[in-house]
C-alpha atoms as a PDB file:
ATOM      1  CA  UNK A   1      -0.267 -23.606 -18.060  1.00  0.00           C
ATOM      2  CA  UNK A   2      -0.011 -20.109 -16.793  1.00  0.00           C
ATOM      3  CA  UNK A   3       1.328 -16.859 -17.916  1.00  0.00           C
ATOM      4  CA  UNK A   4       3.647 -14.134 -16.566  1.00  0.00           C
ATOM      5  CA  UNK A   5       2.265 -10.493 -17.374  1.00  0.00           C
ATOM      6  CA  UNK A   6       5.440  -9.315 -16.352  1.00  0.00           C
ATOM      7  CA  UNK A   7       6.714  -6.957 -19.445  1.00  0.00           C
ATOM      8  CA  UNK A   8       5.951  -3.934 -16.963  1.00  0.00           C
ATOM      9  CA  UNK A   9       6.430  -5.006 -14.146  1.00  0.00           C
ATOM     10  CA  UNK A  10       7.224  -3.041 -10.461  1.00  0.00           C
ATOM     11  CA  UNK A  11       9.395  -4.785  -7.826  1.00  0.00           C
ATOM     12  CA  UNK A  12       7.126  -6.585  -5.222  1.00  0.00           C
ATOM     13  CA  UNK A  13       7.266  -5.638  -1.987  1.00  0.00           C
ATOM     14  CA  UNK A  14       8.665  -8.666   0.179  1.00  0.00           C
ATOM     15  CA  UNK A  15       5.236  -8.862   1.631  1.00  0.00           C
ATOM     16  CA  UNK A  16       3.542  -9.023  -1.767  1.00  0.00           C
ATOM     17  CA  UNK A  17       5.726 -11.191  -3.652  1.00  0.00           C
ATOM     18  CA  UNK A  18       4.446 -14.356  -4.903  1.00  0.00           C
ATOM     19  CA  UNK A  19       5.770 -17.193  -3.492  1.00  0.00           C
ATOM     20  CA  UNK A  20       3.485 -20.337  -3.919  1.00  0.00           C
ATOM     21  CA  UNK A  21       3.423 -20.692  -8.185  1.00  0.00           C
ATOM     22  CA  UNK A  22       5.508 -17.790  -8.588  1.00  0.00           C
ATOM     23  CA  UNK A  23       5.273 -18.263 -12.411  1.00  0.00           C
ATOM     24  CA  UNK A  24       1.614 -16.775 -12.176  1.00  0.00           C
ATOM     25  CA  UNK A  25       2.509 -13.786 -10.640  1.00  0.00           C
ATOM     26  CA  UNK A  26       1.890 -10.449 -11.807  1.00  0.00           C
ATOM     27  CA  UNK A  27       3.055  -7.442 -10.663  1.00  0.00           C
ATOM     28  CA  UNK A  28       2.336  -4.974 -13.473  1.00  0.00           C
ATOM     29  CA  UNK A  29      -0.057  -2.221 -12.492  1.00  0.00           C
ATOM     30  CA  UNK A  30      -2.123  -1.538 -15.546  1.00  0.00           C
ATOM     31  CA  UNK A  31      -2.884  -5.855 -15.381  1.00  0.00           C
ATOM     32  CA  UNK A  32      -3.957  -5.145 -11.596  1.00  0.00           C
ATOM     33  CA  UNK A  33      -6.169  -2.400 -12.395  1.00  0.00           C
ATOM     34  CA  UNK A  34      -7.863  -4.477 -15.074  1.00  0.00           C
ATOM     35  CA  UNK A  35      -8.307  -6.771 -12.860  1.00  0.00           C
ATOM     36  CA  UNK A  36      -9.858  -4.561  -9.950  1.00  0.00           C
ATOM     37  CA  UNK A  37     -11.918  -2.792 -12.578  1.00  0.00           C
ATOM     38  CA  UNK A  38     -13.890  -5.639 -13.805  1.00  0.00           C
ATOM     39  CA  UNK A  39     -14.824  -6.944 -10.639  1.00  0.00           C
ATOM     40  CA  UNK A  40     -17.500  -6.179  -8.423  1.00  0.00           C
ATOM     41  CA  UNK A  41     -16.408  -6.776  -4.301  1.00  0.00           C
ATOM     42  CA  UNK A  42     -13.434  -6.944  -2.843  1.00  0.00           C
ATOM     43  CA  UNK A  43     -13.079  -8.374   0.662  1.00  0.00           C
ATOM     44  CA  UNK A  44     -11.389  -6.496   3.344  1.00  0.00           C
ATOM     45  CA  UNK A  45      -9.083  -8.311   6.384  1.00  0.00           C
ATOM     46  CA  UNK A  46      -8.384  -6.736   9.204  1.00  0.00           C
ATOM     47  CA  UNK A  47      -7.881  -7.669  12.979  1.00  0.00           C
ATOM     48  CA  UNK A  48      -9.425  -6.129  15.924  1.00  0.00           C
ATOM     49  CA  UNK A  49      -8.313  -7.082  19.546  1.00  0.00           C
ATOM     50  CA  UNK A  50      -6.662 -10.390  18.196  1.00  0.00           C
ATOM     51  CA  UNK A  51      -9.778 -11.430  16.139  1.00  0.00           C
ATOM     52  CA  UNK A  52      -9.134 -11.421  12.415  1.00  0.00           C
ATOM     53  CA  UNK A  53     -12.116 -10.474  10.110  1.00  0.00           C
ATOM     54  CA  UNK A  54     -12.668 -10.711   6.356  1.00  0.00           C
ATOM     55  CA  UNK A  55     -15.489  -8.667   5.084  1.00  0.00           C
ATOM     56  CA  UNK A  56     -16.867  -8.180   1.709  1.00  0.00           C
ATOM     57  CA  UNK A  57     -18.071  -5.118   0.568  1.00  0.00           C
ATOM     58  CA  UNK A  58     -18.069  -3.170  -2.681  1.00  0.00           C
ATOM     59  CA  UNK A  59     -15.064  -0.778  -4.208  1.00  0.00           C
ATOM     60  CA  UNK A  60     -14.637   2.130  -6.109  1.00  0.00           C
ATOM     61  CA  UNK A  61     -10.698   3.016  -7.755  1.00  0.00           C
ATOM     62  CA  UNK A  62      -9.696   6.477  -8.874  1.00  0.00           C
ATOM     63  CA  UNK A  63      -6.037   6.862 -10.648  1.00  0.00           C
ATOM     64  CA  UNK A  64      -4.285   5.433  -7.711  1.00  0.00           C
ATOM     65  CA  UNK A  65      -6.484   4.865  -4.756  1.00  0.00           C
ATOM     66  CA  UNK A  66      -8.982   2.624  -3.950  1.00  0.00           C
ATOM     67  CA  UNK A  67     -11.994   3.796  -1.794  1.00  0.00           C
ATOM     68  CA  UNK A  68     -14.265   1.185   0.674  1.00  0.00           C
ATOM     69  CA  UNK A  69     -17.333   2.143   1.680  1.00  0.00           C
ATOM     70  CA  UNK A  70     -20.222   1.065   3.934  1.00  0.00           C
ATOM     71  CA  UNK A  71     -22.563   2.047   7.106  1.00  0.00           C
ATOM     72  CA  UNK A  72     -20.760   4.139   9.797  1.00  0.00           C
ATOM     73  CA  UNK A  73     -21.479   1.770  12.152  1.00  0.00           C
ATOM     74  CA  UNK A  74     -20.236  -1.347  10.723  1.00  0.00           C
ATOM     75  CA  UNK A  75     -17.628  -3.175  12.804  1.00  0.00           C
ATOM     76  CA  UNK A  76     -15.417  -2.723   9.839  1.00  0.00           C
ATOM     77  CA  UNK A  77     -15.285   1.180   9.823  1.00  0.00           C
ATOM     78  CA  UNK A  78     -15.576   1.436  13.094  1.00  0.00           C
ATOM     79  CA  UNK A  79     -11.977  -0.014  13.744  1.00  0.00           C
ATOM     80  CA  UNK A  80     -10.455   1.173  10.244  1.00  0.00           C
ATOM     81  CA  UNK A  81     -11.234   4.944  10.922  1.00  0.00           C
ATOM     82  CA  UNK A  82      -7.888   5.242  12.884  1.00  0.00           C
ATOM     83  CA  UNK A  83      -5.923   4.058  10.265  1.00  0.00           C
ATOM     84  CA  UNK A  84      -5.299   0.019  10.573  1.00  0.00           C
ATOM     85  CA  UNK A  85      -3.220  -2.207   8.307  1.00  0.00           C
ATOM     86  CA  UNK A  86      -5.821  -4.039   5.817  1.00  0.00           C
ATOM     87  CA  UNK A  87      -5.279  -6.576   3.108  1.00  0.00           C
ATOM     88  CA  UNK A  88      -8.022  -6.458   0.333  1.00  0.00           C
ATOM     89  CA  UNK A  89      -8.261  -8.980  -1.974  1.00  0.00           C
ATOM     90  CA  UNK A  90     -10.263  -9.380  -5.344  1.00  0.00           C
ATOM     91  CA  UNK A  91     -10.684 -12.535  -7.679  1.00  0.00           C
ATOM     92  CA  UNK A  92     -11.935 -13.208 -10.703  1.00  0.00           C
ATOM     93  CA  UNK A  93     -13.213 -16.850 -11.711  1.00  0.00           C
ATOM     94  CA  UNK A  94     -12.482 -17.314 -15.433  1.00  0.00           C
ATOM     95  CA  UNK A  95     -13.092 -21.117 -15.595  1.00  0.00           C
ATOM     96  CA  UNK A  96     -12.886 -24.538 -14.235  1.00  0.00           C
ATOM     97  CA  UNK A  97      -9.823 -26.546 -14.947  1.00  0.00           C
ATOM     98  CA  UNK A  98     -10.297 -30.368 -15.285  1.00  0.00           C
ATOM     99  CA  UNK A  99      -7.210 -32.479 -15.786  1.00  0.00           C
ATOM    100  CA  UNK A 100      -7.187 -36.544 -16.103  1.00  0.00           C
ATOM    101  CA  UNK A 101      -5.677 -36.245 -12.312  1.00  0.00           C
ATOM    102  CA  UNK A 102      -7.428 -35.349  -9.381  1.00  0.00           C
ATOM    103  CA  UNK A 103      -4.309 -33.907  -7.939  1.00  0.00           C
ATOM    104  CA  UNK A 104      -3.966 -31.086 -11.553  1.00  0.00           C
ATOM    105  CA  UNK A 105      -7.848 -29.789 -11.333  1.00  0.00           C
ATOM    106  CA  UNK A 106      -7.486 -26.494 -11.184  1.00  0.00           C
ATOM    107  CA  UNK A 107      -8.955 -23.193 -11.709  1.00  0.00           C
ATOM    108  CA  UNK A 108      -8.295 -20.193 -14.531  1.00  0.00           C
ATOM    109  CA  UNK A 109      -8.557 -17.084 -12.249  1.00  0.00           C
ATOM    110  CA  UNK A 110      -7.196 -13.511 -12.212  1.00  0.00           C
ATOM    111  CA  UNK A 111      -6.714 -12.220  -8.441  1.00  0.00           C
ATOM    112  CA  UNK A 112      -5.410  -9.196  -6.918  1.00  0.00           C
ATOM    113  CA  UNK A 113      -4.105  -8.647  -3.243  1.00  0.00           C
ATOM    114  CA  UNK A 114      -3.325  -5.029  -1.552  1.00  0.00           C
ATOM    115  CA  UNK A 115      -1.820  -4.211   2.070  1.00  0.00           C
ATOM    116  CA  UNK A 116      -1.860  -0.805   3.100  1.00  0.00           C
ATOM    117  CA  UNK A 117      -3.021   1.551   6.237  1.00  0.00           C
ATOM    118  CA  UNK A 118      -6.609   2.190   5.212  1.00  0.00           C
ATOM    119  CA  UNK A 119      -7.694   5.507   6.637  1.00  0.00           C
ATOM    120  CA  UNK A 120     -11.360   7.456   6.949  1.00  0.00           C
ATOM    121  CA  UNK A 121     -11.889  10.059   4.273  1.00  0.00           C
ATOM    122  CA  UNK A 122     -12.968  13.369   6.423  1.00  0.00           C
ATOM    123  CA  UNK A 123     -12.993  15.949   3.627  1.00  0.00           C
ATOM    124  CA  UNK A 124     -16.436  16.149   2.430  1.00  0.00           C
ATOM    125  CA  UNK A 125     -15.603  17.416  -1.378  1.00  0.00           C
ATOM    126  CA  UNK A 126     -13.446  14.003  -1.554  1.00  0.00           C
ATOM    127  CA  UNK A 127     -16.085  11.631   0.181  1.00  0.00           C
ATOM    128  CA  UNK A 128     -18.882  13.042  -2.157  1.00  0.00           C
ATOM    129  CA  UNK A 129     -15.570  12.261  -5.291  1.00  0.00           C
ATOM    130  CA  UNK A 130     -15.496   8.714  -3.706  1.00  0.00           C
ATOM    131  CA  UNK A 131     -18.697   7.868  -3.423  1.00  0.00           C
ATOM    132  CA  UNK A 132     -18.793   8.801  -7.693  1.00  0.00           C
ATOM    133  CA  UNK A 133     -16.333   6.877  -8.050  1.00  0.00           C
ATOM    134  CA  UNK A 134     -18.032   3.741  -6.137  1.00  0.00           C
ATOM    135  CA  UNK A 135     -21.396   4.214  -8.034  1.00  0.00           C
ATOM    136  CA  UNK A 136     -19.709   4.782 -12.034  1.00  0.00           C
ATOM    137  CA  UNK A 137     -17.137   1.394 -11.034  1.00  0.00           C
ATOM    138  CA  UNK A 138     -20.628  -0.820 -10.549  1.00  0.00           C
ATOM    139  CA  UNK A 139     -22.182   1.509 -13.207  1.00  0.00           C
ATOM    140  CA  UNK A 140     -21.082   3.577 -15.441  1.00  0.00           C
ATOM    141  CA  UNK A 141     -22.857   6.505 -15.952  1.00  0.00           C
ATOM    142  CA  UNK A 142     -25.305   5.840 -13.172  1.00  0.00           C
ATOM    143  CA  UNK A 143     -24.400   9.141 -10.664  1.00  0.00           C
ATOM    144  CA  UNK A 144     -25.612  11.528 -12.652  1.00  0.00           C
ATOM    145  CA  UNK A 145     -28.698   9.842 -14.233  1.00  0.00           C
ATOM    146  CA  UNK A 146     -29.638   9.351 -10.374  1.00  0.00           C
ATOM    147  CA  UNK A 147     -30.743  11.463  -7.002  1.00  0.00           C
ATOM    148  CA  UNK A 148     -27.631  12.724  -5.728  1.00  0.00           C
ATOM    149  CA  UNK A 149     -26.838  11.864  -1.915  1.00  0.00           C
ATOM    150  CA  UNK A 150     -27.787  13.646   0.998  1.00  0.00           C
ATOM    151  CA  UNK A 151     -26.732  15.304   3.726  1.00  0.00           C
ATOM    152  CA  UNK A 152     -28.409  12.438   6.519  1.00  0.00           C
ATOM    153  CA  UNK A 153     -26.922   9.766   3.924  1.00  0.00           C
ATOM    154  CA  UNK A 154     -23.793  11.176   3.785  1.00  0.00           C
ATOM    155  CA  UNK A 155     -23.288  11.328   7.548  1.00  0.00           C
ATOM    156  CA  UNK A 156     -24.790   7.484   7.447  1.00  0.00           C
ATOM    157  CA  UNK A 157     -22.025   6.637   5.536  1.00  0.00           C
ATOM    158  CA  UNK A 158     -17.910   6.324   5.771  1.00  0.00           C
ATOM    159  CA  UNK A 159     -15.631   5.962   3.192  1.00  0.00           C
ATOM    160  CA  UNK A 160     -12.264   4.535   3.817  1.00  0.00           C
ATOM    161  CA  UNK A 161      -9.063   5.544   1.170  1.00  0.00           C
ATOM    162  CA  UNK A 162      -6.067   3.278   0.708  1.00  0.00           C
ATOM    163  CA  UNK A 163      -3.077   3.733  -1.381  1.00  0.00           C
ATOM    164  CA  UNK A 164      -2.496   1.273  -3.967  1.00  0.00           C
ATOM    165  CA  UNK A 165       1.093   1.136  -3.793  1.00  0.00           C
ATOM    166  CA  UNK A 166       1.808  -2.205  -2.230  1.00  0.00           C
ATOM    167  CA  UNK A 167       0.166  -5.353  -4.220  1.00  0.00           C
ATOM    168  CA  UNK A 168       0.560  -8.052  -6.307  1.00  0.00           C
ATOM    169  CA  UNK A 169      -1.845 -10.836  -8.391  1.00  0.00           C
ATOM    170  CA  UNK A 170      -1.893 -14.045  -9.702  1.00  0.00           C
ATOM    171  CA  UNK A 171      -3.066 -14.937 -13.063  1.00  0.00           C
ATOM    172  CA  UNK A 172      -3.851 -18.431 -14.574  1.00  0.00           C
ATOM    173  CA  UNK A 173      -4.844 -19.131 -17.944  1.00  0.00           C
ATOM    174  CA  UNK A 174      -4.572 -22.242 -20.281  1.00  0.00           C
ATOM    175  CA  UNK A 175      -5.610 -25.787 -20.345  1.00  0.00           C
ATOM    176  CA  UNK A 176      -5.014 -28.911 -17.656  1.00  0.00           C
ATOM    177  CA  UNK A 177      -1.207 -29.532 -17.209  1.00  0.00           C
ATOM    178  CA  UNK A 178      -1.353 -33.129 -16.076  1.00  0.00           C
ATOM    179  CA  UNK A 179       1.539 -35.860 -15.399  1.00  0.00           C
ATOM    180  CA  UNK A 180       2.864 -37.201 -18.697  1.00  0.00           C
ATOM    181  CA  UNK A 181       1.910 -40.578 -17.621  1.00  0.00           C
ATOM    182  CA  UNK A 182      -1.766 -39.377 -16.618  1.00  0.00           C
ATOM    183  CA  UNK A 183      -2.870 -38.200 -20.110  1.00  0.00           C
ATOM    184  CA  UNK A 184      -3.528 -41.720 -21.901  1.00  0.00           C
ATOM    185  CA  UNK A 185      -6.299 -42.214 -18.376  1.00  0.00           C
ATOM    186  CA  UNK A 186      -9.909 -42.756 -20.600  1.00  0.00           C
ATOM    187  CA  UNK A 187     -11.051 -39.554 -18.686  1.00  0.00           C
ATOM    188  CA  UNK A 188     -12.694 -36.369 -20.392  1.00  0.00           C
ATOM    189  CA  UNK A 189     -10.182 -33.347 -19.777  1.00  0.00           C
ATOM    190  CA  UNK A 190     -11.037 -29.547 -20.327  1.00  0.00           C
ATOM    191  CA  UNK A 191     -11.834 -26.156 -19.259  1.00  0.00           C
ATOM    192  CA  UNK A 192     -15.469 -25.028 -18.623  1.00  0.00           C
ATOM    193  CA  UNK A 193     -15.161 -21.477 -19.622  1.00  0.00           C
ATOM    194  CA  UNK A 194     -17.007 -19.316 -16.830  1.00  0.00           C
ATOM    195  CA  UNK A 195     -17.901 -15.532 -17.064  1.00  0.00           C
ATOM    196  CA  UNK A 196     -20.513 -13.110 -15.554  1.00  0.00           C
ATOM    197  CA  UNK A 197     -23.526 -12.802 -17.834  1.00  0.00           C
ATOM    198  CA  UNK A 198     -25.834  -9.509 -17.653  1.00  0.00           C
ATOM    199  CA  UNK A 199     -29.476 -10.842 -17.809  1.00  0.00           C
ATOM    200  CA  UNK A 200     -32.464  -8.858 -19.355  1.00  0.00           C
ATOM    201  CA  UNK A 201     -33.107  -5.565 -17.419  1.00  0.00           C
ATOM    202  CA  UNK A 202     -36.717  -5.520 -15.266  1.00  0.00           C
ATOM    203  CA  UNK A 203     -38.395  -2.164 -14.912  1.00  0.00           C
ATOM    204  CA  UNK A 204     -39.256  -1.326 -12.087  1.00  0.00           C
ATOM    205  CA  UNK A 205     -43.369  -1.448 -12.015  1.00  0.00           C
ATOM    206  CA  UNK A 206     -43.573   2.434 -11.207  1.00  0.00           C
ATOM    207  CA  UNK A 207     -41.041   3.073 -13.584  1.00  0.00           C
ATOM    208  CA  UNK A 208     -42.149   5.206 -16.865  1.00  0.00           C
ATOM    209  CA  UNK A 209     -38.706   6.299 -17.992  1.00  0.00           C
ATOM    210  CA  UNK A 210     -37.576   4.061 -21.062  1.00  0.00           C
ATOM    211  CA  UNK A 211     -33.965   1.862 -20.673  1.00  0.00           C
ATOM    212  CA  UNK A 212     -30.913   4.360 -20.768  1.00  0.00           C
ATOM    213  CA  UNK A 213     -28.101   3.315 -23.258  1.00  0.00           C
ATOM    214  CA  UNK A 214     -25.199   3.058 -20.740  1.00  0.00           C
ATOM    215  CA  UNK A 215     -27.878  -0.025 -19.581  1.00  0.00           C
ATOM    216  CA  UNK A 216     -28.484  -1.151 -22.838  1.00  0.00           C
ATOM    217  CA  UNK A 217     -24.697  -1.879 -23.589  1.00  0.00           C
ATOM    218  CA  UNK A 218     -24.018  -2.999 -19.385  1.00  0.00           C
ATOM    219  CA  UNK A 219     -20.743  -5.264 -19.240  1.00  0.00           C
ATOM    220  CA  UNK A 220     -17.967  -6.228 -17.225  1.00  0.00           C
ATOM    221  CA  UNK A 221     -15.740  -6.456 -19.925  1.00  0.00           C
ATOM    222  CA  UNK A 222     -12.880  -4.121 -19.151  1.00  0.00           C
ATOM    223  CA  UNK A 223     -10.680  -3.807 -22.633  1.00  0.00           C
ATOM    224  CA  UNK A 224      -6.988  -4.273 -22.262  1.00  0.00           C
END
């Protein structure tokens, strides 16, 4: 089973349509943001003299942009200061899928894929902007509560902008669909839910400043 978010929806571009399971595509943006929101890394592909890489690294998103960030002299920014065509990716594992069939396991997953010309952010009023906007995605709350960056660590650090304007996602949800003759085989069939859990906090042991709410109430959960 799988489900088409597509009440909303923005054409695809022909490089972002879905083509493989094209019933689980999504191209709404406010389902894509959700999606980018609640996860944590994205990872970034790019090629560099004929050598493709695929690096993960965390994400921040403000309105319409998405900002990458890292050490100024990873491989990574190095190349993707100039401006380079990317494709960053980001999936979410929502459970495993277990049909009566070998062939129908499958997986419940939300996943989001965006191509673009990723370019260095130079203005420093807009890197210091991104670099909020990396900290409050993995925390909310944190930036301000913390030592602000600076000046060495800004220099020690890029930040690389691209448009979210050309993307697309997939989206399953449901139970196993399996072949009609398949479902009287004597074989449990299910989905094993699977989600991120946030453990019990551990102060640090020179820490003397009690739990802050916005830790208190951490989760991933991004409301629809």
């Amino acid at each position: 089973m799988s489900t088409n978010f597509n009440s909303s929806s923005s054409a695809p571009s022909l490089r972002t349509r879905v083509v493989r399971e094209s019933q689980r595509a999504v191209y709404d943006r406010e389902v894509v943001y959700q999606i980018l929101d609640e996860a944590f890394l994205c990872h970034v592909g790019f090629v560099v003299e004929e050598q493709p890489f695929v690096i993960p690294t965390s994400y921040g998103r403000d309105g319409d942009l998405l900002y990458i960030h890292g050490s100024a002299a990873s491989r990574m920014l190095r190349n993707l200061d100039q401006g380079v065509p990317v494709c960053v990716t980001v999936t979410l594992l929502d459970g495993l899928v277990l049909a009566r069939s070998v062939f129908n396991h499958s997986m419940n997953y939300r996943s989001v894929v965006i191509l673009g010309t990723a370019t260095l952010v130079d203005d420093p009023a807009e890197k210091l902007a991104a670099l909020r906007a990396l900290s409050e995605h993995i925390i909310p709350g944190r930036w301000d509560d913390s030592r602000q960056p600076n000046e060495k660590e800004l220099r020690a650090t890029s930040v690389l902008r691209l448009p979210i304007s050309e993307f697309s996602a997939k989206v399953r949800v449901g139970p196993a669909v399996d072949d009609e003759q398949d479902y009287s085989f004597p074989t449990w069939a299910g989905v094993i839910p699977l989600e991120t859990v946030v453990g019990t906090a551990i102060r640090d042991e020179r820490c003397q400043q009690e739990m802050p709410t916005y830790l208190r109430n951490y989760s991933r959960k991004v409301k629809p």
